[in-house]
Protein backbone atom coordinates (compact mmCIF):
# COMPACT_ATOMS: atom_id res chain seq x y z
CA UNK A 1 125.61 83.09 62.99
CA UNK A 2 123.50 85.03 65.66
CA UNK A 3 126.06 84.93 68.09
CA UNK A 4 128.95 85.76 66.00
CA UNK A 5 126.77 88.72 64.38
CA UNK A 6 126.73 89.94 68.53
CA UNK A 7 130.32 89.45 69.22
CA UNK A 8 130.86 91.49 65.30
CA UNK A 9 128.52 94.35 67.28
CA UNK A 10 130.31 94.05 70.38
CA UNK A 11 126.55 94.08 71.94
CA UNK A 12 127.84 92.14 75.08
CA UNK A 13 129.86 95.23 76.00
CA UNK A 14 127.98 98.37 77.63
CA UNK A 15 126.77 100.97 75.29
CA UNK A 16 130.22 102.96 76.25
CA UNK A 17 132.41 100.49 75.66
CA UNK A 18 130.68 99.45 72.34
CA UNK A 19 130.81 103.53 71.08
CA UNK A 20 134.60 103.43 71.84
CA UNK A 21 135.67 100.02 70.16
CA UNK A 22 133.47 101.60 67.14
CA UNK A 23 135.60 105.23 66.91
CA UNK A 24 139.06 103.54 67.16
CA UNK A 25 137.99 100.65 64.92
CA UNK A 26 137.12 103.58 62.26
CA UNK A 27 140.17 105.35 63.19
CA UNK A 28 142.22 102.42 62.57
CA UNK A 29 140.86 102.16 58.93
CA UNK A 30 141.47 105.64 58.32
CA UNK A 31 145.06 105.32 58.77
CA UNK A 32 145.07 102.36 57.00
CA UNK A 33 144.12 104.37 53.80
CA UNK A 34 145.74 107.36 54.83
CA UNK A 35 149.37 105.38 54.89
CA UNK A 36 148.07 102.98 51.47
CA UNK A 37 147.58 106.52 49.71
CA UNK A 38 150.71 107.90 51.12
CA UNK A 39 152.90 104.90 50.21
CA UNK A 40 151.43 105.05 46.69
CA UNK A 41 151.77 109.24 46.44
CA UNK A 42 155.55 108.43 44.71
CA UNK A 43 155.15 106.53 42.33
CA UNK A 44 151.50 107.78 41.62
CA UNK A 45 152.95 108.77 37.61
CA UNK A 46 154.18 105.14 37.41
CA UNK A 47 151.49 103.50 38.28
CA UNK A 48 149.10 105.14 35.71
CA UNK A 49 151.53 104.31 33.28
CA UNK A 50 151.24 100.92 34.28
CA UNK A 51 147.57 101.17 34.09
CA UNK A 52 147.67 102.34 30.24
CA UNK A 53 149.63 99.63 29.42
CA UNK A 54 147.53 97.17 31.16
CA UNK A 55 144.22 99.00 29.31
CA UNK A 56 145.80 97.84 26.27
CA UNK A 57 146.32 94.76 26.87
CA UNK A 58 143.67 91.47 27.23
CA UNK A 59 141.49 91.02 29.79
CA UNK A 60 144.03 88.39 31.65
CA UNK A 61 147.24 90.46 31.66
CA UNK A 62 145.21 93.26 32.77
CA UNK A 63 144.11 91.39 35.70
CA UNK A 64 147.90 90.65 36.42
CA UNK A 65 148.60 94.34 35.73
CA UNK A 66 146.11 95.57 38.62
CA UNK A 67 147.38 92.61 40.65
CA UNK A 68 151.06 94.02 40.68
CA UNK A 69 150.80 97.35 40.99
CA UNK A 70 150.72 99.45 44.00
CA UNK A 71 147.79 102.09 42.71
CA UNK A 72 145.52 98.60 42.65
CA UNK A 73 146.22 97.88 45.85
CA UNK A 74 145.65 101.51 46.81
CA UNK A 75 142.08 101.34 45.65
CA UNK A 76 141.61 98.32 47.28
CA UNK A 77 142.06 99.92 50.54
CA UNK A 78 140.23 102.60 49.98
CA UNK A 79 137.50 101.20 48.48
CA UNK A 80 137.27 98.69 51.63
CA UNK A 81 138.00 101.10 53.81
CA UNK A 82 135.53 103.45 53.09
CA UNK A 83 132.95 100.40 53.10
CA UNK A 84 133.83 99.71 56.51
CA UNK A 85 133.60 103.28 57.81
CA UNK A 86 130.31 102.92 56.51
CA UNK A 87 129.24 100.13 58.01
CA UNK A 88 131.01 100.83 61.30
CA UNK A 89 128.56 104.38 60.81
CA UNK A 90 125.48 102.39 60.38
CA UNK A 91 126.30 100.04 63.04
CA UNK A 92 127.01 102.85 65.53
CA UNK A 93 124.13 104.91 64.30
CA UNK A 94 122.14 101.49 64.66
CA UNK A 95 123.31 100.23 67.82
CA UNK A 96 124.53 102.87 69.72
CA UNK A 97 123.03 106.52 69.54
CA UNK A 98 119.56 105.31 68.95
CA UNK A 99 120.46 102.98 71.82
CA UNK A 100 121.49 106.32 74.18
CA UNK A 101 118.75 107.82 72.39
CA UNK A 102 116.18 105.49 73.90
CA UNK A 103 117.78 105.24 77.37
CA UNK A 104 118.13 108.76 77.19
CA UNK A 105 114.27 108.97 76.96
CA UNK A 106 113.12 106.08 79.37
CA UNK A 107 115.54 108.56 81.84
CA UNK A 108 113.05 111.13 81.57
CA UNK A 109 110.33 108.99 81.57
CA UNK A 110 111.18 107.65 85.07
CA UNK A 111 112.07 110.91 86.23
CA UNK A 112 108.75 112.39 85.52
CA UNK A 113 107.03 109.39 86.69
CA UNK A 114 108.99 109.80 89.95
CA UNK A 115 107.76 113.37 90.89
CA UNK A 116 103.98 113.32 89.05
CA UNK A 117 100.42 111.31 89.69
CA UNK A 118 100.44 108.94 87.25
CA UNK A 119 96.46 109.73 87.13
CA UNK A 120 96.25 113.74 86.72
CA UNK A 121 99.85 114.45 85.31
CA UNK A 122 100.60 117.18 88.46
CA UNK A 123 103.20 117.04 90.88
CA UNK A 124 103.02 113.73 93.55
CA UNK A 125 102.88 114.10 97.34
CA UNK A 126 106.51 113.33 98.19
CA UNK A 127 107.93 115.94 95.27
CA UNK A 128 105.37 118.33 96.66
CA UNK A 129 106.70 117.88 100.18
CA UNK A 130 110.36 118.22 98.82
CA UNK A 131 109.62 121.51 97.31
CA UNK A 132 107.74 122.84 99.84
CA UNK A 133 110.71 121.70 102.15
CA UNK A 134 113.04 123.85 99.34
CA UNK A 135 110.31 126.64 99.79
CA UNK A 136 109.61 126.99 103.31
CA UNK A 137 114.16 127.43 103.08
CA UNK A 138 113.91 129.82 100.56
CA UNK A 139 110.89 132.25 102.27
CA UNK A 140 113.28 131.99 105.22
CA UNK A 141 116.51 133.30 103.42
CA UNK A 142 114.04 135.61 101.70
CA UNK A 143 111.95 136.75 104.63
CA UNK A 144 108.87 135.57 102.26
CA UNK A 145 105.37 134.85 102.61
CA UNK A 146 103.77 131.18 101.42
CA UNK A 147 100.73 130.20 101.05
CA UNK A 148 99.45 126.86 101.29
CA UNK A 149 95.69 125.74 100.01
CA UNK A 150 94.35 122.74 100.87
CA UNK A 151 91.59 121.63 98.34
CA UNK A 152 89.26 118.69 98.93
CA UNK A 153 86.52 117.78 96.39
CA UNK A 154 82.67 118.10 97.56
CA UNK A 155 80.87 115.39 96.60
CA UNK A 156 83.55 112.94 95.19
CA UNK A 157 82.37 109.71 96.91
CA UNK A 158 78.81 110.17 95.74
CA UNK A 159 79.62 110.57 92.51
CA UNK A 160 82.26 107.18 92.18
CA UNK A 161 79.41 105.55 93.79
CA UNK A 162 76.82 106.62 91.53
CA UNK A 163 79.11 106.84 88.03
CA UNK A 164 81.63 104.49 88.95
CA UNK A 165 85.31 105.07 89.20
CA UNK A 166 86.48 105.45 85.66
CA UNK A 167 84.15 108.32 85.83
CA UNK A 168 86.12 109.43 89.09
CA UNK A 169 89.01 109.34 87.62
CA UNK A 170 88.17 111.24 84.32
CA UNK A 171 86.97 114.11 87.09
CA UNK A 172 90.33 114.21 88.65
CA UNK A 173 91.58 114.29 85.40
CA UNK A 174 89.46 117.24 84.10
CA UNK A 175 89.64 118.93 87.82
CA UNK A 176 93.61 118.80 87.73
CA UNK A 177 93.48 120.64 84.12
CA UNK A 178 91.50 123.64 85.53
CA UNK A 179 93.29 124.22 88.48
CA UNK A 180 96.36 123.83 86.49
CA UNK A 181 94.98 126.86 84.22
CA UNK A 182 93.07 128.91 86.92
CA UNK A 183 96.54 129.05 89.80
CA UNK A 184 98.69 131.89 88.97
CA UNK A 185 101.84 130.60 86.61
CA UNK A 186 104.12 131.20 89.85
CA UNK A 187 102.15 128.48 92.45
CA UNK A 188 102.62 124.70 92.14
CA UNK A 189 99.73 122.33 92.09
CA UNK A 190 99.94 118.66 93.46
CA UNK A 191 97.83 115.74 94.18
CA UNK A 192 97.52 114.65 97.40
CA UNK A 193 95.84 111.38 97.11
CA UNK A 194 92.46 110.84 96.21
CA UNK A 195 90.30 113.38 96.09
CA UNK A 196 92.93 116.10 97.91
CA UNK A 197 94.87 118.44 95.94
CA UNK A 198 97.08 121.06 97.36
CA UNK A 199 98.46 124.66 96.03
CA UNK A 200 101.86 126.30 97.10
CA UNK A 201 101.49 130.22 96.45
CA UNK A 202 105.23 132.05 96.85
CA UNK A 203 105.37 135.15 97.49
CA UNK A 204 101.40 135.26 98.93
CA UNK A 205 100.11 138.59 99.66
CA UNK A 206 97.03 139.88 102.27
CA UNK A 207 94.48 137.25 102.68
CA UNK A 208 92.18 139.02 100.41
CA UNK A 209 94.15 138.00 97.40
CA UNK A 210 94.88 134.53 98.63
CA UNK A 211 91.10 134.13 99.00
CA UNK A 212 90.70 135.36 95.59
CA UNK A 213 92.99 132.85 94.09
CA UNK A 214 90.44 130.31 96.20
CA UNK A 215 87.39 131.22 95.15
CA UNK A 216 88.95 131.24 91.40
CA UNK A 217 89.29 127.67 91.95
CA UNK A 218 86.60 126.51 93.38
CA UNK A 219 84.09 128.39 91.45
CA UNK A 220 86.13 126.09 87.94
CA UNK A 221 84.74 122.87 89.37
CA UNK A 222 81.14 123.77 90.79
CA UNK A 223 80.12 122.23 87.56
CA UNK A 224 82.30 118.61 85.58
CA UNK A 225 81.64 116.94 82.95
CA UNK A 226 82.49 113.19 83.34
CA UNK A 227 82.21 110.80 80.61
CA UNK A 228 78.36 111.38 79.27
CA UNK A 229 76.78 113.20 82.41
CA UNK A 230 77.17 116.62 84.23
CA UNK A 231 77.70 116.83 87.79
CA UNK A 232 77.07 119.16 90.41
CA UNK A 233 80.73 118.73 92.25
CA UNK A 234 82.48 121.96 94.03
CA UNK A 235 84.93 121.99 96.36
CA UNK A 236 86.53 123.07 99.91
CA UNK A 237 89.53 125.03 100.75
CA UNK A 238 91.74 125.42 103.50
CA UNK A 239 94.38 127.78 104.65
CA UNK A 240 97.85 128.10 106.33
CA UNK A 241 100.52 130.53 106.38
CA UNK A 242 104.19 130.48 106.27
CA UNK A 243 105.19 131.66 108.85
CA UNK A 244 102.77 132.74 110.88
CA UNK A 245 100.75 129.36 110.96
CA UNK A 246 104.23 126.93 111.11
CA UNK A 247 107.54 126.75 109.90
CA UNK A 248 107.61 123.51 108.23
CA UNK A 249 105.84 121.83 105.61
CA UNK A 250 104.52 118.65 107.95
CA UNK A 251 103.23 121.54 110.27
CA UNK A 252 101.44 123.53 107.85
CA UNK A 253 100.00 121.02 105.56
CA UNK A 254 98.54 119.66 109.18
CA UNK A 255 96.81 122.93 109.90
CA UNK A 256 95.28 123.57 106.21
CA UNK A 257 94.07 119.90 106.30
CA UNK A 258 92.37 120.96 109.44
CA UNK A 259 91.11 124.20 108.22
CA UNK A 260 89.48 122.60 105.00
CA UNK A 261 88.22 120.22 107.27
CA UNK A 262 86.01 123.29 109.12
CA UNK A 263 85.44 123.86 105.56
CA UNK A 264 83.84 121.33 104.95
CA UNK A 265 81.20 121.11 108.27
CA UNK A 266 80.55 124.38 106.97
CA UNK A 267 78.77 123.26 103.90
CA UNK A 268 80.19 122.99 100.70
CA UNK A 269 81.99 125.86 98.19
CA UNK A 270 83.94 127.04 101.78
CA UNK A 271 87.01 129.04 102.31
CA UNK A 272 88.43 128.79 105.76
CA UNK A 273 91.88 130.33 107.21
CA UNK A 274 93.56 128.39 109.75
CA UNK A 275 93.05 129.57 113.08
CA UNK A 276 94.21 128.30 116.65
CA UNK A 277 90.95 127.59 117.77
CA UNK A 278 90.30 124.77 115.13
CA UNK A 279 92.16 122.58 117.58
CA UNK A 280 89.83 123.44 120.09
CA UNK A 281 86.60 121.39 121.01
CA UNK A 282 86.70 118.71 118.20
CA UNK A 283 85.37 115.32 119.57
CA UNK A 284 87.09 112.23 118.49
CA UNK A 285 83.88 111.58 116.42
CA UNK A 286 84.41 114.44 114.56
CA UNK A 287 88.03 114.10 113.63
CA UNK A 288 87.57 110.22 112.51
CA UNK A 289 84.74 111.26 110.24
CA UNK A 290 86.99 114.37 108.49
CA UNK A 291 89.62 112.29 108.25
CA UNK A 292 88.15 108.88 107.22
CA UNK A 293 88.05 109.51 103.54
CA UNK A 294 92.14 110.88 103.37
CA UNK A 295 92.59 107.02 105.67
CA UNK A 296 91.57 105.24 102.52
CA UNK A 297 92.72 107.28 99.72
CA UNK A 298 96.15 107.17 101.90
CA UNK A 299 96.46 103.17 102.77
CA UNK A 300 95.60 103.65 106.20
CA UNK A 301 92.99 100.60 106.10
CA UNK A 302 94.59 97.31 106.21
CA UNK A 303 92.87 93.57 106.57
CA UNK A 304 93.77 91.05 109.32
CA UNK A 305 92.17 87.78 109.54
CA UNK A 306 90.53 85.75 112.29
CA UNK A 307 90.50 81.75 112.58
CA UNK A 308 87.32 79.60 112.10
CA UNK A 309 87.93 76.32 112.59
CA UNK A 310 86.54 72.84 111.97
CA UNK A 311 84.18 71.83 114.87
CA UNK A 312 84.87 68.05 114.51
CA UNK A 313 88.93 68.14 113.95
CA UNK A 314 89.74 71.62 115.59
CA UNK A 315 91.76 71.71 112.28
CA UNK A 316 92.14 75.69 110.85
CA UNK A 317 90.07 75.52 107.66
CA UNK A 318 88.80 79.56 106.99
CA UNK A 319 89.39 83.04 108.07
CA UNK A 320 87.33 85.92 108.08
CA UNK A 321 88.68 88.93 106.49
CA UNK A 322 88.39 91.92 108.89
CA UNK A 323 89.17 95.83 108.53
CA UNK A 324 91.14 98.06 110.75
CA UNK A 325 92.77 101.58 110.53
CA UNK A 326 95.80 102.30 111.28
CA UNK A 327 95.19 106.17 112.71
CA UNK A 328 98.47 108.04 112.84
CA UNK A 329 97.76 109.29 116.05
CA UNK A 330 95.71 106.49 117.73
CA UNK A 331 96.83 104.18 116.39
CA UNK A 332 95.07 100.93 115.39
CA UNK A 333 91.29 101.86 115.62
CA UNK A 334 88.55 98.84 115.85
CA UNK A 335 85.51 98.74 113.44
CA UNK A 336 83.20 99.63 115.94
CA UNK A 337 84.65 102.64 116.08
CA UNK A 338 84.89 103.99 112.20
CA UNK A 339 82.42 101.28 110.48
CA UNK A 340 79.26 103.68 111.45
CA UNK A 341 81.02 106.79 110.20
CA UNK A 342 81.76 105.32 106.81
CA UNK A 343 77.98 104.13 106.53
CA UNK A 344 77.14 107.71 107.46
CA UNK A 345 79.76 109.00 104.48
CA UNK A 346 78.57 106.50 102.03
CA UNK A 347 82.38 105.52 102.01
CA UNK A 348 81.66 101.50 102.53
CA UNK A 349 82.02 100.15 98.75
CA UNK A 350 85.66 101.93 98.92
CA UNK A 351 86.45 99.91 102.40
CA UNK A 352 85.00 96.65 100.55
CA UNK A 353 87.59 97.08 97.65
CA UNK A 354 90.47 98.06 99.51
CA UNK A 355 89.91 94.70 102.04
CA UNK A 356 88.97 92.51 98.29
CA UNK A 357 92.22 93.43 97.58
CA UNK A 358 94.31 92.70 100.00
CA UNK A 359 92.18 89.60 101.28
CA UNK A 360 92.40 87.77 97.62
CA UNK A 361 95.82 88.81 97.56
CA UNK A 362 96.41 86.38 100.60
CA UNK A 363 94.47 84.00 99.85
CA UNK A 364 96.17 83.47 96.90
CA UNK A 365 99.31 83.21 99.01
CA UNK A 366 97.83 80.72 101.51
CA UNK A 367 96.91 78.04 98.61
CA UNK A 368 100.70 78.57 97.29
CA UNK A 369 102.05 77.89 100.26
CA UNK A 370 99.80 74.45 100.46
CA UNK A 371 97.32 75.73 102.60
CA UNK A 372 94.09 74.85 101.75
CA UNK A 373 92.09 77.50 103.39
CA UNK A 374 88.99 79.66 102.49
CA UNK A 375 88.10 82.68 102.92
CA UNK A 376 85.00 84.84 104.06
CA UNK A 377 84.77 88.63 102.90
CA UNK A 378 81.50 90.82 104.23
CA UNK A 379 79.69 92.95 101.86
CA UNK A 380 77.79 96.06 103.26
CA UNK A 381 74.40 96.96 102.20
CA UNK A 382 75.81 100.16 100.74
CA UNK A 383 77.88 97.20 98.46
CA UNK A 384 74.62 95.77 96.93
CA UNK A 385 73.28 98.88 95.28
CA UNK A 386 76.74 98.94 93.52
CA UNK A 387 76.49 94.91 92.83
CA UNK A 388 77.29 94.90 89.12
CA UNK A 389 80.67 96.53 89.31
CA UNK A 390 81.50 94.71 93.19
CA UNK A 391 81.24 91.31 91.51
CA UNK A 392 83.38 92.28 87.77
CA UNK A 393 85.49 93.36 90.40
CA UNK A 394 85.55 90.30 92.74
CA UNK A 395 85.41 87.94 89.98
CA UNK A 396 88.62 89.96 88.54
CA UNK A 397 90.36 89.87 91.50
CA UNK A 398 90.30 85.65 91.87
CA UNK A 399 91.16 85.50 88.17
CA UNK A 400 94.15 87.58 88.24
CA UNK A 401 95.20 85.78 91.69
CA UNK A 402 94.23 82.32 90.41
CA UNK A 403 91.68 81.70 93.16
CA UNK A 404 88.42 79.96 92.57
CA UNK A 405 85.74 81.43 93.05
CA UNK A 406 84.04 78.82 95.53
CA UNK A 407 87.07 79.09 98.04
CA UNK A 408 85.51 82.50 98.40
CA UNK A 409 82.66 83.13 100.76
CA UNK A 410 80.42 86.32 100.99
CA UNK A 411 79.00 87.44 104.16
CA UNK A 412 75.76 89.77 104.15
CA UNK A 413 73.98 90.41 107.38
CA UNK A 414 70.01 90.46 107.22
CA UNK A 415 69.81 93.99 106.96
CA UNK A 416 71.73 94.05 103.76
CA UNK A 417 69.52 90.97 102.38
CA UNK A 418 66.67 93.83 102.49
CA UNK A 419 68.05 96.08 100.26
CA UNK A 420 66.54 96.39 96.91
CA UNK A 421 69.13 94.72 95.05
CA UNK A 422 70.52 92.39 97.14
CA UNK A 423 68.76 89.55 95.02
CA UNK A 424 71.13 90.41 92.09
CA UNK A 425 74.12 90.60 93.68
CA UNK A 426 73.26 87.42 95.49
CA UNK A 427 71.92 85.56 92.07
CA UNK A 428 75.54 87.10 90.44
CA UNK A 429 77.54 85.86 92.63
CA UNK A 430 76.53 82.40 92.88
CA UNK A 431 76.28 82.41 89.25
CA UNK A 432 79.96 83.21 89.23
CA UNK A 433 80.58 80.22 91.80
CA UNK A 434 80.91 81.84 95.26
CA UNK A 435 79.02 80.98 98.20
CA UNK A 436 77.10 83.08 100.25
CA UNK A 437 76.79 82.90 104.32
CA UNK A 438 74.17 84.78 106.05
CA UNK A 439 76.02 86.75 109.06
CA UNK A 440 74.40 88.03 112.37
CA UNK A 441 71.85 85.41 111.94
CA UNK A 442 68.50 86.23 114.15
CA UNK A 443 69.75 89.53 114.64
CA UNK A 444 67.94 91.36 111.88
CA UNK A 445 64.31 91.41 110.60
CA UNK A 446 64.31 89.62 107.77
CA UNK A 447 61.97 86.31 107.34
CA UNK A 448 63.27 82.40 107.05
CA UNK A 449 61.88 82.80 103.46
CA UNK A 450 65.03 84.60 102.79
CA UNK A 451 66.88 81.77 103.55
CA UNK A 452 65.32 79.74 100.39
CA UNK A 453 65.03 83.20 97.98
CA UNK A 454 68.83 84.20 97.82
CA UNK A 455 70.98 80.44 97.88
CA UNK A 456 72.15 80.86 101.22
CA UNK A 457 74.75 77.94 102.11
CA UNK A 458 76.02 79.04 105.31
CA UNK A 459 73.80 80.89 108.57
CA UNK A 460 76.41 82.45 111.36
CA UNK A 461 75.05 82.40 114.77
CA UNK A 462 75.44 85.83 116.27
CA UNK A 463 78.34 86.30 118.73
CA UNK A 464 75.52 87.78 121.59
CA UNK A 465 73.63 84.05 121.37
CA UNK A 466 77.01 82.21 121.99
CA UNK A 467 77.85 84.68 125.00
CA UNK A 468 74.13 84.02 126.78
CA UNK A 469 74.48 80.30 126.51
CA UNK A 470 75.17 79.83 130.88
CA UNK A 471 72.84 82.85 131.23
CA UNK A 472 69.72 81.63 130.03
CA UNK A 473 68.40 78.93 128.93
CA UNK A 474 66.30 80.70 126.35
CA UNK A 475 69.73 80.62 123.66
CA UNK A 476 70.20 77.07 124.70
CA UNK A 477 66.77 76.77 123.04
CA UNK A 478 67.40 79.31 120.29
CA UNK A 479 70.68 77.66 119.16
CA UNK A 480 69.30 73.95 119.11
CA UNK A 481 66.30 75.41 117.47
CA UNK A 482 68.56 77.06 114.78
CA UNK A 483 70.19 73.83 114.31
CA UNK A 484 67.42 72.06 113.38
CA UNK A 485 65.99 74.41 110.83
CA UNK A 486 69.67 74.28 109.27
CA UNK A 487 69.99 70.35 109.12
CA UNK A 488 66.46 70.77 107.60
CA UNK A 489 67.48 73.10 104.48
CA UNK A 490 71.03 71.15 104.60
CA UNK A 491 72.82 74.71 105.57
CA UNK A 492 76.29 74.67 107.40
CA UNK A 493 76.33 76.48 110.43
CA UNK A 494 79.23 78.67 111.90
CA UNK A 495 78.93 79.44 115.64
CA UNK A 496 80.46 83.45 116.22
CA UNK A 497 81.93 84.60 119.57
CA UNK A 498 83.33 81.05 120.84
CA UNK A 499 85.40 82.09 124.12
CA UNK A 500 85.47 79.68 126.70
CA UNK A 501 85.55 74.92 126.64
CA UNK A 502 81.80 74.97 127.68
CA UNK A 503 80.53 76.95 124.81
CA UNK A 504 83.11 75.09 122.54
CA UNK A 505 81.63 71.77 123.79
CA UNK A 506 77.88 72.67 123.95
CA UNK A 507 78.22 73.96 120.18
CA UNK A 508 80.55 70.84 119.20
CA UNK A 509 77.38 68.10 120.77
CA UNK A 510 74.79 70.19 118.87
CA UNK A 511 76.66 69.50 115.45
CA UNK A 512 77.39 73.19 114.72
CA UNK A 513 79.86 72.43 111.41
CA UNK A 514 82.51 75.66 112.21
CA UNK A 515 83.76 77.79 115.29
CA UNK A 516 85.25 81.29 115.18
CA UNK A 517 86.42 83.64 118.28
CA UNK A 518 88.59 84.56 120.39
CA UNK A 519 89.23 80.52 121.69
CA UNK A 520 90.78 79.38 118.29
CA UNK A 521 92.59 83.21 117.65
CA UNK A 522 92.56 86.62 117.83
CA UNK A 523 92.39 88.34 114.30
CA UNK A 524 96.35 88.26 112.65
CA UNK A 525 97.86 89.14 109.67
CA UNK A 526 98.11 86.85 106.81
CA UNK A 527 101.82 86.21 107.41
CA UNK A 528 100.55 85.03 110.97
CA UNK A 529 97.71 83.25 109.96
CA UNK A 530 99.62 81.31 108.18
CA UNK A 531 101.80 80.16 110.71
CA UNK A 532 98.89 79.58 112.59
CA UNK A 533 97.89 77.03 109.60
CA UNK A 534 101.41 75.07 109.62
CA UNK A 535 101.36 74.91 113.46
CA UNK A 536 103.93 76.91 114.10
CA UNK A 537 102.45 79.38 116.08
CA UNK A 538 99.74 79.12 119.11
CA UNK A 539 96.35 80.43 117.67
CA UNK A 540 95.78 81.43 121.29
């Protein structure tokens, strides 16, 4: 019955189709009556004689009466007829223009998803870049002046880290409203990513007034409101001119970027114009910290993953989750060389979540596959004053991904076992199943009585003891003696910096349980990991 009510609705046809078959199945009707009412016009006094008669009749010869005469007949049609025109109106009101209605509105839908932030409701990056493209061509034609503002919020990482990021996001929420009512009606406002927003001004005038236009802006957010609290946030603005500063919208949005970032050295609540000699003296130092917090809001941070092995079998059995940048003009940048800066920025919880992400995410991928790997993730000490929403988030992340939790080891290094709530996030996560490793063992100050206090199953012995083994004796010593204090608290031990056959075999007759360095891999991506797991591919 279902399937022949479909085939009567012609719903396997597209909505065109279906609309046609509907107006010429009406139409069809129509003229169906039209000729019935036609044919009967003739005899029309006739057939109400015939009708009188029939009246006077009984019930049975008036049935044969109707039967037999063309006016019946007549009515017939028309009373089906116009039945069926109703129907066939229903069923195309139904089926089809709420149908085109619908589609009509999803069209919308996607096209407004397509050019705004899904967050703040203004115009995305890669619109904005289209119509400044558009822009930048008409200011030519028009020998125009645009002005381009680069806005950066003060103070946005401390407050996520302090509020947490729904209240982050409520700020960019409220922050996008003002601007949106403090620009003049003729400028276009658009997100960046993260905390970076960006203004187009047509038809900009002396600096004077495009300053003005700044300071209107940044003196609307000096003080937010997010969620329950008040906070002290402001903001940074930088500069460029069409033309005088470049000619196309890469070029310029390069410069103001680099302006705000002067801004921003300056203090906070600053206005700087782009000038040439912002280019000039800047130490690599100094451009990786300005530009370290756009790397994460814009993907620049992925994860690879390095090999530990089994010391017994040689078999791959875990892989430490590592972060790198991708710099657009160095390239692919080390940890050594950003890790410090985002301790300095307070940026480290936003690193941790971006390589949680991605790490579980493969993980996940490995154990579909039929790889039974683990997987070891490091947590910063900056991480464990933010422990409460780091593990929902964690313990979300293996959920959605189908990961247990125990396949998942955290690494904190002594330093972060001293922070003051490090016991927490330590109790928390083994209450949640995971298991924690101690990193960088010996390298730190913290006591052995550490080793009992936070439920440490795993020590890792610090890549500068494995490289001193044929130096001095002295980390011969160290590394048996740290060996026998593990075998005594039944702790697993994983040996860091493995490079060469005599540290391999040294570690292996010692009973050291796992090796990891350079011997057994380099660090890969998960795609190549995972070769490395099915053999396929030389770990070396």
């Amino acid at each position: 019955m279902r399937a022949w009510l479909k085939w009567l609705l012609l719903k396997p046809l597209a909505t065109e189709y279906r609309l046609l078959a509907y107006v010429v199945s009406m139409q069809v009707v129509v003229l169906a009556m039209v000729a019935a009412i036609v044919y009967d016009a003739a005899g029309g006094m006739r057939a109400l004689a015939h009708w009188e008669q029939a009246l006077r009749a009984d019930s049975l010869p008036i049935l044969r009466a109707l039967a037999s005469r063309p006016l019946y007949l007549t009515l017939w049609i028309v009373g089906i007829g116009t039945a069926l025109v109703l129907a066939f109106s229903a069923f195309a009101y139904r089926e089809l223009f709420l149908d085109l209605r619908q589609k009509r509105d999803l069209r919308k839908r996607l096209a407004h998803e397509s050019s705004h932030d899904a967050l703040t409701g203004v115009l995305n990056r890669a619109y904005f870049m289209d119509y400044f493209e558009y822009a930048v061509r008409a200011a030519e034609r028009d020998a125009d002046r645009l002005a381009l503002l680069y806005l950066d919020l003060d103070r946005f990482e401390a407050l996520n880290a302090t509020f947490g990021y729904r209240a982050g996001d409520d700020v960019l929420r409220r922050v996008a409203r003002m601007w949106e009512a403090e620009k003049r009606s003729v400028d276009v406002l658009a997100r960046l990513g993260g905390d970076e927003f960006a203004v187009l001004m047509a038809h900009a005038g002396p600096e004077l007034d495009v300053l003005a236009v700044a300071n209107r802006l940044m003196a609307s957010c000096r003080q937010v409101e997010t969620l329950s609290n008040r906070f002290d946030l402001g903001a940074c603005v930088g500069i460029a001119f069409f033309p005088e500063d470049g000619t196309t919208p890469d070029v310029l949005l390069r410069k103001a970027e680099l302006a705000v970032q002067r801004a921003k050295r300056r203090g906070r609540h600053q206005v700087c114009f782009y000038r040439e000699s912002l280019t000039a003296g800047m130490s690599r130092a100094d451009r990786l910290r300005n530009e370290l917090p756009r790397a994460i809001s814009r993907g620049e941070m992925y994860v690879v993953y390095q090999p530990i092995v089994d010391a017994k079998t040689g078999r791959l059995v875990s892989a430490e989750a590592l972060v790198r940048w991708r710099h657009r003009e160095w390239g692919e940048l080390s940890p050594g060389e950003f890790l410090v800066i985002a301790e300095e920025a307070r940026l480290m919880p936003a690193i941790t979540r971006r390589v949680m992400e991605e790490a579980v995410s493969s993980l996940a991928a490995w154990r579909r596959s039929g790889f039974s790997l683990t997987l070891s993730l490091n947590i910063s000490a900056q991480d464990c004053q933010l422990y409460a929403d780091l593990v929902d988030d964690l313990s979300r992340l293996v959920a959605e991904h189908g990961v247990k939790p125990q396949d998942v080891e955290i690494e904190l290094t002594e330093q972060s076992l001293m922070e003051h709530a490090a016991e927490d996030l330590v109790r928390a996560l083994c209450q949640r199943g995971f298991r924690i490793a101690l990193d960088d063992f010996g390298t730190g100050y913290a006591s052995l009585a550490y080793l009992r206090r936070f439920e440490v199953t795993r020590i890792k012995i610090d890549r500068s003891y494995v490289a001193r083994l044929f130096t001095n004796e002295y980390y011969k010593r160290l590394i048996r003696a740290v060996m026998a204090l593990a075998r005594e608290l039944g702790l697993e031990v994983t040996a860091e910096g493995v490079e060469t056959a005599e540290q391999e075999a040294f570690l292996r007759a010692i009973g050291v349980n796992r090796l990891q360095g350079f011997r057994y891999g380099r660090p890969v991506s998960a795609p190549a990991l995972q070769e490395v797991a099915a053999g396929h591919t030389d770990p070396l």
